[in-house]
N, C-alpha and C. Protein backbone atom coordinates (compact mmCIF):
# COMPACT_ATOMS: atom_id res chain seq x y z
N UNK A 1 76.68 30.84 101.01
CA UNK A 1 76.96 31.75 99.91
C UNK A 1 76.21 33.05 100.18
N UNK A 2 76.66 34.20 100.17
CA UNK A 2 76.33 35.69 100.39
C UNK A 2 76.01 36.72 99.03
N UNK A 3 74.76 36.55 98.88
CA UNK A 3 74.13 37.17 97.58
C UNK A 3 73.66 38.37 98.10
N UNK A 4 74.13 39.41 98.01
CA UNK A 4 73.36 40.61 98.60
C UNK A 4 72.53 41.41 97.73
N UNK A 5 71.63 40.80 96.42
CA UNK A 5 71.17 41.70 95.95
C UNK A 5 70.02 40.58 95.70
N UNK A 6 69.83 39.04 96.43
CA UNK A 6 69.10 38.03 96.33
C UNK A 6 68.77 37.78 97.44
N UNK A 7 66.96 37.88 97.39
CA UNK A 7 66.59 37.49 98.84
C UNK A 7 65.45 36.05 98.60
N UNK A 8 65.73 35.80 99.86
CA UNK A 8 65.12 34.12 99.66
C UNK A 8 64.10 33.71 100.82
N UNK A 9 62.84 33.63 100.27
CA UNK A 9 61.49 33.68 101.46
C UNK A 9 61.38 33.30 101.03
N UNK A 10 60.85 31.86 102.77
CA UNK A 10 60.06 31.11 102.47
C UNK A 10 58.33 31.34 102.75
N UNK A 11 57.43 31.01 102.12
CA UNK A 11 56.18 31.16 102.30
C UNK A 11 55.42 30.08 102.93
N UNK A 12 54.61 29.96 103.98
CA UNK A 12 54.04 29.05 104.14
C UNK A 12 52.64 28.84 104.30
N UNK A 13 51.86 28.46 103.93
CA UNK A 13 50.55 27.84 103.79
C UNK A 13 50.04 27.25 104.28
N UNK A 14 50.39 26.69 105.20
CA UNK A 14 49.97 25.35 106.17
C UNK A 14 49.69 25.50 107.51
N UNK A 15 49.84 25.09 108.78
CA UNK A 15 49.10 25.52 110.07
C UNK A 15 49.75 26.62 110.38
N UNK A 16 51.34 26.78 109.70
CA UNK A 16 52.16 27.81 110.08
C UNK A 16 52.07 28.95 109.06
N UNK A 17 51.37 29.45 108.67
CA UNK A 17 51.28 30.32 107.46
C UNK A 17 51.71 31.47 108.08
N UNK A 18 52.65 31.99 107.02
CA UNK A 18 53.74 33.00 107.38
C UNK A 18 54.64 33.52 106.40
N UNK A 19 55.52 33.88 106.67
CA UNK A 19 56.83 33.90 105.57
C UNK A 19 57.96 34.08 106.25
N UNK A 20 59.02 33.42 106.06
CA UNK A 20 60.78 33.65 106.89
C UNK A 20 61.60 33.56 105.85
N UNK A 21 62.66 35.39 106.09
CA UNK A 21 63.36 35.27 105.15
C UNK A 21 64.28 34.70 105.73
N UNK A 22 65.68 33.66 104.60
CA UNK A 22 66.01 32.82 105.20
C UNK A 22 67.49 33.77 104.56
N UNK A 23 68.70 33.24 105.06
CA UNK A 23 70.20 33.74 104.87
C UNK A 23 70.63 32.59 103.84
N UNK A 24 70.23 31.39 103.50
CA UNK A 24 70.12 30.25 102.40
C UNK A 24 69.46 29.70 102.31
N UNK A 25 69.52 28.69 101.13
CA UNK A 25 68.67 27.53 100.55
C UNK A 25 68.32 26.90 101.64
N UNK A 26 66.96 26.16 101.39
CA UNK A 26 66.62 24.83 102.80
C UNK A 26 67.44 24.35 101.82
N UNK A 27 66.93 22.67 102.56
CA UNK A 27 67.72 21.44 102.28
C UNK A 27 66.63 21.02 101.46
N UNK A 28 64.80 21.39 102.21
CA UNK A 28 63.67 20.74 101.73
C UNK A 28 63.18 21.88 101.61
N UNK A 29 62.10 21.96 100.54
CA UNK A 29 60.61 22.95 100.34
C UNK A 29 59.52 21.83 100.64
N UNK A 30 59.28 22.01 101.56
CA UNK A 30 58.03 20.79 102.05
C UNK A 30 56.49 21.28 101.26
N UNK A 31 55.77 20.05 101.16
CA UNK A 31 54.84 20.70 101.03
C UNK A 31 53.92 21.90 101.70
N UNK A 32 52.66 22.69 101.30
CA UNK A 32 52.22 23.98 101.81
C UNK A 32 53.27 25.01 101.71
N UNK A 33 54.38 24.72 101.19
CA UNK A 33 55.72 26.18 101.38
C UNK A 33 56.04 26.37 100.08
N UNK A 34 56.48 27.27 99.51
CA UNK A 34 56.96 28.25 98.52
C UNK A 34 58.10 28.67 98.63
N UNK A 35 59.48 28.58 97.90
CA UNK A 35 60.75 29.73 98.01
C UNK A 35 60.58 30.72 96.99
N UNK A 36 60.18 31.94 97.87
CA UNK A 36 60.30 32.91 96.71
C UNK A 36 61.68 33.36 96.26
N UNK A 37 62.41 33.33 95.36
CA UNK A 37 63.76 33.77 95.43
C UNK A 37 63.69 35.15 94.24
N UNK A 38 63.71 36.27 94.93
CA UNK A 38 64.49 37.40 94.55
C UNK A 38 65.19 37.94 94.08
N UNK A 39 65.47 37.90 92.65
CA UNK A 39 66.94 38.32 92.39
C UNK A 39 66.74 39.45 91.61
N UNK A 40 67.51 40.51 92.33
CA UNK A 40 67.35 41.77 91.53
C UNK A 40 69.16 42.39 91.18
N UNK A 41 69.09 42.74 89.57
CA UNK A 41 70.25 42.67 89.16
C UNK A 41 71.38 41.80 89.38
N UNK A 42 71.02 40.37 88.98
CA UNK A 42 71.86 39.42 89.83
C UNK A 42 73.51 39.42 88.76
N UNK A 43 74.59 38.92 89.22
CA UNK A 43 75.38 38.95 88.31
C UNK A 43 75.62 37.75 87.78
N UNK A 44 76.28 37.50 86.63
CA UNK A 44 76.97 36.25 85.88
C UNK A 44 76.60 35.17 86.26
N UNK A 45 77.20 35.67 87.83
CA UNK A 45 77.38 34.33 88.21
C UNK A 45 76.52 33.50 89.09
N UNK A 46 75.80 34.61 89.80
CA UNK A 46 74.68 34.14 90.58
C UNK A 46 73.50 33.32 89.29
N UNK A 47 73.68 34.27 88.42
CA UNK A 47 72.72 33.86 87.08
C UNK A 47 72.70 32.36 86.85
N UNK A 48 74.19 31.98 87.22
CA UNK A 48 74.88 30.41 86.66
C UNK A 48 74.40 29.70 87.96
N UNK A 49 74.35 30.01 88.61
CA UNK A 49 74.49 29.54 90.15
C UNK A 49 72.86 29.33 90.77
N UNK A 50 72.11 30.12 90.28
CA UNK A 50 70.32 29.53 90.25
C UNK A 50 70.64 28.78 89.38
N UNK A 51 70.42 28.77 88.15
CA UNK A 51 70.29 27.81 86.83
C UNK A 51 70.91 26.70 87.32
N UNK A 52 71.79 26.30 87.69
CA UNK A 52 72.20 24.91 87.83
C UNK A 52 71.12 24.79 89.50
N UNK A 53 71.41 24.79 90.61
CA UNK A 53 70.43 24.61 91.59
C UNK A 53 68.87 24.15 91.10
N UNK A 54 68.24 25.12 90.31
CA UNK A 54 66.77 24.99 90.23
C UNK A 54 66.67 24.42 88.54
N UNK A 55 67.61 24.05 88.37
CA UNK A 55 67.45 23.28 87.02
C UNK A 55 66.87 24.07 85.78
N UNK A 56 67.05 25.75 86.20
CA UNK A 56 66.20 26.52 84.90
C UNK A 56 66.30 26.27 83.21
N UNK A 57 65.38 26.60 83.11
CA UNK A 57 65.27 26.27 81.37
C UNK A 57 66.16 27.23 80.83
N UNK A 58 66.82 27.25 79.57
CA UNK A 58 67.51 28.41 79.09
C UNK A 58 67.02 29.37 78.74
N UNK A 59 65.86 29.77 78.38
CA UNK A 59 65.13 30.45 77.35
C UNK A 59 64.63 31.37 78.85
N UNK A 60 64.07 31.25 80.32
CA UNK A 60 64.11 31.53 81.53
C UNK A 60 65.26 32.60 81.85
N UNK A 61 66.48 32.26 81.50
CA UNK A 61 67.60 32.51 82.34
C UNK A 61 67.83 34.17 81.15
N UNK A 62 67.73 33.42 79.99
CA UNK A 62 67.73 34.09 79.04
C UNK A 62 66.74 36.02 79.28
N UNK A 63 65.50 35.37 79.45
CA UNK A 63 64.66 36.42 80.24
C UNK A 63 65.32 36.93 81.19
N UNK A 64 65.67 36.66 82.24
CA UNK A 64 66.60 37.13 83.06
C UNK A 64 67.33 38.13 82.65
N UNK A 65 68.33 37.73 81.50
CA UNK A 65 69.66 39.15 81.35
C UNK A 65 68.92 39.96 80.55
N UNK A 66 67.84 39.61 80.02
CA UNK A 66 67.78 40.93 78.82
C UNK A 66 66.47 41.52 79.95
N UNK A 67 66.98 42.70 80.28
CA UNK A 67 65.81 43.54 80.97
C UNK A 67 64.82 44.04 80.23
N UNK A 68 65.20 44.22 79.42
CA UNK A 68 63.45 44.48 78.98
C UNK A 68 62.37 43.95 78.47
N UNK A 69 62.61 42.14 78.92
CA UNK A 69 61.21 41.18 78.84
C UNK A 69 59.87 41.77 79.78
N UNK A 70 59.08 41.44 78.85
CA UNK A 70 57.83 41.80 79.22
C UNK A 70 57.38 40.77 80.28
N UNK A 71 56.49 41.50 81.23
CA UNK A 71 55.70 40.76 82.43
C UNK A 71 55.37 39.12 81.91
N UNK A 72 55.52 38.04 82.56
CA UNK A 72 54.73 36.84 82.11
C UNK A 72 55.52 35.83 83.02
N UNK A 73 54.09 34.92 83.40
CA UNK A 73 54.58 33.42 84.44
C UNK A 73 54.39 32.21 83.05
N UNK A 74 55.84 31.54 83.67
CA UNK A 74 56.13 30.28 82.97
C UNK A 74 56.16 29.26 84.03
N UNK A 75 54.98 27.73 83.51
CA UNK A 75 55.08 26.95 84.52
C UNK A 75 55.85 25.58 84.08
N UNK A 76 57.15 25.29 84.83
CA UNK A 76 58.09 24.13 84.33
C UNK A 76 57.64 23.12 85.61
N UNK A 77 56.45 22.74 85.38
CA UNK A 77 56.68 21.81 87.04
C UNK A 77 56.58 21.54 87.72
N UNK A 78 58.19 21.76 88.21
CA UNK A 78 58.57 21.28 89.76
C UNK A 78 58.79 23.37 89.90
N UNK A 79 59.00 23.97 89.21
CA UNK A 79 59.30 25.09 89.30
C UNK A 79 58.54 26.39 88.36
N UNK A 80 58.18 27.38 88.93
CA UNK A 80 57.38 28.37 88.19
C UNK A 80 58.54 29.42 88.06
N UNK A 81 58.30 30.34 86.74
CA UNK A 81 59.27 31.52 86.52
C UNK A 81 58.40 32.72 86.19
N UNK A 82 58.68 34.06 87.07
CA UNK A 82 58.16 35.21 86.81
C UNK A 82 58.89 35.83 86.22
N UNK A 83 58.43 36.67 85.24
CA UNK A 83 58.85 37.98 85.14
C UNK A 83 58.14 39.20 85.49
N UNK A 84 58.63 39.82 86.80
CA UNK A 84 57.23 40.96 87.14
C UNK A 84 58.35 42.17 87.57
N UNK A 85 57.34 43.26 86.69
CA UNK A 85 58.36 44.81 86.96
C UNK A 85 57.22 45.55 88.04
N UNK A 86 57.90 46.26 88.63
CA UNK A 86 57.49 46.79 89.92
C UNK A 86 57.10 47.79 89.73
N UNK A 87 56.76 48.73 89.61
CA UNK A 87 56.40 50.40 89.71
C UNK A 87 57.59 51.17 90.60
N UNK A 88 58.22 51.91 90.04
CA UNK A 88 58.96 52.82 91.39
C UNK A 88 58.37 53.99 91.91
């Protein structure tokens, strides 16, 4: 699947500590690794298309469309959710 406005690094922590951006999903996030996934201005459907994959909460996804949620990490887990604005 070709998301061009979603980028997907992996982080790693472990003997290989690094980061590789990847063109898709692994299969596994092993332990010591992180997927950072990126989504800037994602549409509809990509919106629908994380949420089912990473099992997001609604109230998450929700943050997502309305842009003007304020900065804050939510921890569900198996999965963490940012909201962080950048400086231009």
């Amino acid at each position: 699947m070709f998301w061009p406005l979603i980028s997907l690094i992996l982080l790693k922590s472990n003997g290989d500590a690094g980061a590789e951006t990847l063109n898709g999903f692994p299969e596994e996030v092993r332990k010591g690794e992180l997927l950072w996934v990126d989504a800037e201005s994602p549409t509809e459907q990509e919106i629908a298309d994380l949420k089912q994959r990473f099992g997001l909460d609604e109230y998450a996804v929700e943050d997502v469309v309305h842009k003007n949620q304020r900065p804050k990490l939510e921890d569900y887990g198996k999965n963490v959710f940012a909201v962080i604005h950048v400086p231009v």
